[in-house]
Every structure is written in C-alpha cells, then in structure tokens.
Protein backbone atom coordinates (compact mmCIF):
# COMPACT_ATOMS: atom_id res chain seq x y z
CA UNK A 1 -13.37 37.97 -29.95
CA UNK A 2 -11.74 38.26 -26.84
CA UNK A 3 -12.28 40.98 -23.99
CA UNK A 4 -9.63 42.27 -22.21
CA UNK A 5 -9.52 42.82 -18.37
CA UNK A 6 -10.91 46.82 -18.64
CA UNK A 7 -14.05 45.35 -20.20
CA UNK A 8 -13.31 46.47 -24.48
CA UNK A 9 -13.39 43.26 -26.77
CA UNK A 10 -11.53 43.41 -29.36
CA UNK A 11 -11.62 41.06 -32.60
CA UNK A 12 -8.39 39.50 -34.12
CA UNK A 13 -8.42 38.70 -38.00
CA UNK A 14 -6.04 36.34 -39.94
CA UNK A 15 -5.93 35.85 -44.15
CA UNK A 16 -3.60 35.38 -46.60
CA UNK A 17 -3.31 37.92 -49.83
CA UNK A 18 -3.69 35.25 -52.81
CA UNK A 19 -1.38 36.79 -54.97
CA UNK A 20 1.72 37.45 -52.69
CA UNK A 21 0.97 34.68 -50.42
CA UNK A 22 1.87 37.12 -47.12
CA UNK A 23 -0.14 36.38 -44.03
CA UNK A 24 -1.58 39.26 -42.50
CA UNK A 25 -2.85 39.76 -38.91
CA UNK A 26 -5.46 42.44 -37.67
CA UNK A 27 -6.92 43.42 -34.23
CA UNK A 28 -9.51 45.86 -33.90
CA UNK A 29 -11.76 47.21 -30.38
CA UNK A 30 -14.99 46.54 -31.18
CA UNK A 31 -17.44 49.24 -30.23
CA UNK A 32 -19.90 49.05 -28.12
CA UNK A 33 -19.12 46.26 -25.83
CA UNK A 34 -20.81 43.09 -26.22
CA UNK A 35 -21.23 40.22 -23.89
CA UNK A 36 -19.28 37.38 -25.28
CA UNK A 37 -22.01 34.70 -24.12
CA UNK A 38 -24.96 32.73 -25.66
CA UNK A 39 -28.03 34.47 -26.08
CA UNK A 40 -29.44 37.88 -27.78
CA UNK A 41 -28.91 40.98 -26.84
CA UNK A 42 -32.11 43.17 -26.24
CA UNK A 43 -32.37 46.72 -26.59
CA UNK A 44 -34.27 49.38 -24.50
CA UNK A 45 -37.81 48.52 -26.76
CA UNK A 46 -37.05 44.85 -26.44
CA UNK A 47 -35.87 44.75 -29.89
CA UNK A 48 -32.89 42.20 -30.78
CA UNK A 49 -29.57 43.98 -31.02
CA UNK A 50 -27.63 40.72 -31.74
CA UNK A 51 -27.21 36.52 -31.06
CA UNK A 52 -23.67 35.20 -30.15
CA UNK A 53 -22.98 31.61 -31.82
CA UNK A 54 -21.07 29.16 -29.76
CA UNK A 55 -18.86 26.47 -31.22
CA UNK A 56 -18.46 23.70 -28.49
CA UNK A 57 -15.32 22.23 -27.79
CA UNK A 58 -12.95 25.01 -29.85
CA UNK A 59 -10.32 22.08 -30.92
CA UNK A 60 -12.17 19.12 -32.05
CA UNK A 61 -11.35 15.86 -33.03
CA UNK A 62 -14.45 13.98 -34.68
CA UNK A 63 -17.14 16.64 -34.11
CA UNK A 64 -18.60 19.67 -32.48
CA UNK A 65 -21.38 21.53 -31.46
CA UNK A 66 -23.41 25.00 -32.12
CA UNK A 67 -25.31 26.86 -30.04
CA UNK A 68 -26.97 29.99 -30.16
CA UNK A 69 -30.83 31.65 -29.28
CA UNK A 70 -33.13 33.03 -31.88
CA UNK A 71 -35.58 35.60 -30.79
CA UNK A 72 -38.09 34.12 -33.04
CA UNK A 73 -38.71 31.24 -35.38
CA UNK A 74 -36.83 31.94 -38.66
CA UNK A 75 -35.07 30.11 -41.60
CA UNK A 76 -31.00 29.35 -40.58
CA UNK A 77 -28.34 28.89 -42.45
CA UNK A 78 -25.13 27.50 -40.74
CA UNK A 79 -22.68 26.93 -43.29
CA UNK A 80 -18.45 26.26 -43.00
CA UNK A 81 -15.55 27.95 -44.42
CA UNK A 82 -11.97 27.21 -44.26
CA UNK A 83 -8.78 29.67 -43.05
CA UNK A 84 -9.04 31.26 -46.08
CA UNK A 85 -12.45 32.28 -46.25
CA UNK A 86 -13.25 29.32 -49.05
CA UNK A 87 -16.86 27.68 -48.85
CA UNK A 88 -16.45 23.98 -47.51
CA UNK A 89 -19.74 23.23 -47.07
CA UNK A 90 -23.27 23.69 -45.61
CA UNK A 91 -23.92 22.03 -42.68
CA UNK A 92 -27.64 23.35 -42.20
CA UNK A 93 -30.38 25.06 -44.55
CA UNK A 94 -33.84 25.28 -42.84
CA UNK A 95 -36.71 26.63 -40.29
CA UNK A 96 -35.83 26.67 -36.52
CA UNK A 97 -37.79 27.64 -33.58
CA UNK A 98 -37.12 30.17 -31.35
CA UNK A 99 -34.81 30.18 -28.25
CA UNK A 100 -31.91 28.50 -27.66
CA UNK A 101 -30.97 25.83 -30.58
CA UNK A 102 -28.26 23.47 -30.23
CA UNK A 103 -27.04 21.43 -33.39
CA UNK A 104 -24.27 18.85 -33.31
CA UNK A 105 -22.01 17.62 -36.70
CA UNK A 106 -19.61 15.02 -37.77
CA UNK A 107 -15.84 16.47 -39.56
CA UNK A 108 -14.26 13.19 -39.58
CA UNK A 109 -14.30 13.97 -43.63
CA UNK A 110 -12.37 17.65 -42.74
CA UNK A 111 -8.55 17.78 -42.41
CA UNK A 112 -6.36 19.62 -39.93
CA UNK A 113 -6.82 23.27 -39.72
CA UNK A 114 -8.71 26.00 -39.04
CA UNK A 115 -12.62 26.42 -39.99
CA UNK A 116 -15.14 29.28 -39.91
CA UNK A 117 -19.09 28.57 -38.99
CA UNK A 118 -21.23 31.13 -40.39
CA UNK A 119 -24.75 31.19 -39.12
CA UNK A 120 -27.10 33.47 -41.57
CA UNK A 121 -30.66 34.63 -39.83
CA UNK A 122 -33.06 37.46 -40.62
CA UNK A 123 -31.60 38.71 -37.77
CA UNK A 124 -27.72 39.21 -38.70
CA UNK A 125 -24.69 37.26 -39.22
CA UNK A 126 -22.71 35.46 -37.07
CA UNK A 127 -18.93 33.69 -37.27
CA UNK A 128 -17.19 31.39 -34.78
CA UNK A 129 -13.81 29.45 -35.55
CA UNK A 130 -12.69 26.28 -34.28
CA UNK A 131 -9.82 23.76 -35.12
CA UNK A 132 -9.38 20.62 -36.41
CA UNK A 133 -6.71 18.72 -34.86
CA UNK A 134 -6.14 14.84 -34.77
C-alpha cells in the first residue's frame, strides 16, 4: 500500500493467470484511509479496527524482520507465500502477548524473488511483501 500526496492509499496487486500465463496488474483506493504505520487502529469505543504488519528491511539478503502490535494476547500465525500466491512455508504457529511483537527469520534456504508474509489473528488478516535478492 502506498498513499499518495492528497492523503488516499491505494493498494497495487500483481498475479499471473495459470492457464494463459499473462501477468496482470491492479491498483485500487482503498477506503477509508488508513495509517500505513505499526500499531492498531482504535475506534471511537476503543475497539480494534485493524494492526499493520511491518516487514523490516523490504529487500533482504539472509533475513528479515516482522513487526506488528496485538491488542491482546492471542494465537498467531505468520506464514509465507511466494509471487504467485503458493504456500512456502510457516514461519510461526503459536500464543503471543499483547503489544508490539517483533520476530526475526533466516531465508538463506529461499531463492530470488518476491514473497508474501501473512499474519492470521483473531483479529484479521494481514499481508506484507518483501524481496529476496542476493
């Protein structure tokens, strides 16, 4: 997701069609705004709207980082999917405190190209990308 300078953010999607083989490329506004920063978004009854996950650095080499804040102590599951949406592996399945978590892996093993984290709460869902690039 990227904003723009008026303030909308607007999400940009890539995937191949398996049967032609075409790349296609999609960008949508997404409505409302929403900070692009870590942390959880609270609404007027103090509720949790949403968490933003962080991938830390976006082109990696050897390995990277997540970070995001849970409003309360849940099961997590981050797990990692490649450019075309194919499970990889999981990279966590477990309990976590609440607030801010930060958890840090190894892709030596993964090859050049682009990966998907998805971390799964009670909460929602949330997807950052990041490249591999020796």
């Amino acid at each position: 997701m990227l904003p723009n300078i008026d303030g909308d953010v607007y999400a940009y999607g890539i995937w191949v069609h398996e049967p032609s083989l075409k790349l296609y490329f999609e960008k949508g506004i997404i409505e409302p705004y929403l900070p692009i920063n870590i942390g959880a978004d609270e609404g007027k009854d103090g509720c949790v709207m949403a968490f933003h996950l962080d991938v830390q650095p976006s082109i990696v080499a050897v390995g990277f980082h997540v970070q995001f804040v849970l409003p309360k102590a849940q099961t997590a599951s981050l797990n990692l999917y490649d450019a075309a949406g194919r499970f990889v592996r999981e990279l966590y399945d477990g309990d976590l405190a609440e607030g801010t978590q930060s958890l840090a892996f190894d892709i030596t093993s993964l090859a050049n190209g682009v990966y998907f984290v998805s971390l799964e709460t009670a909460t929602g869902t949330q997807t950052a990308k990041f490249v591999v690039a020796r």
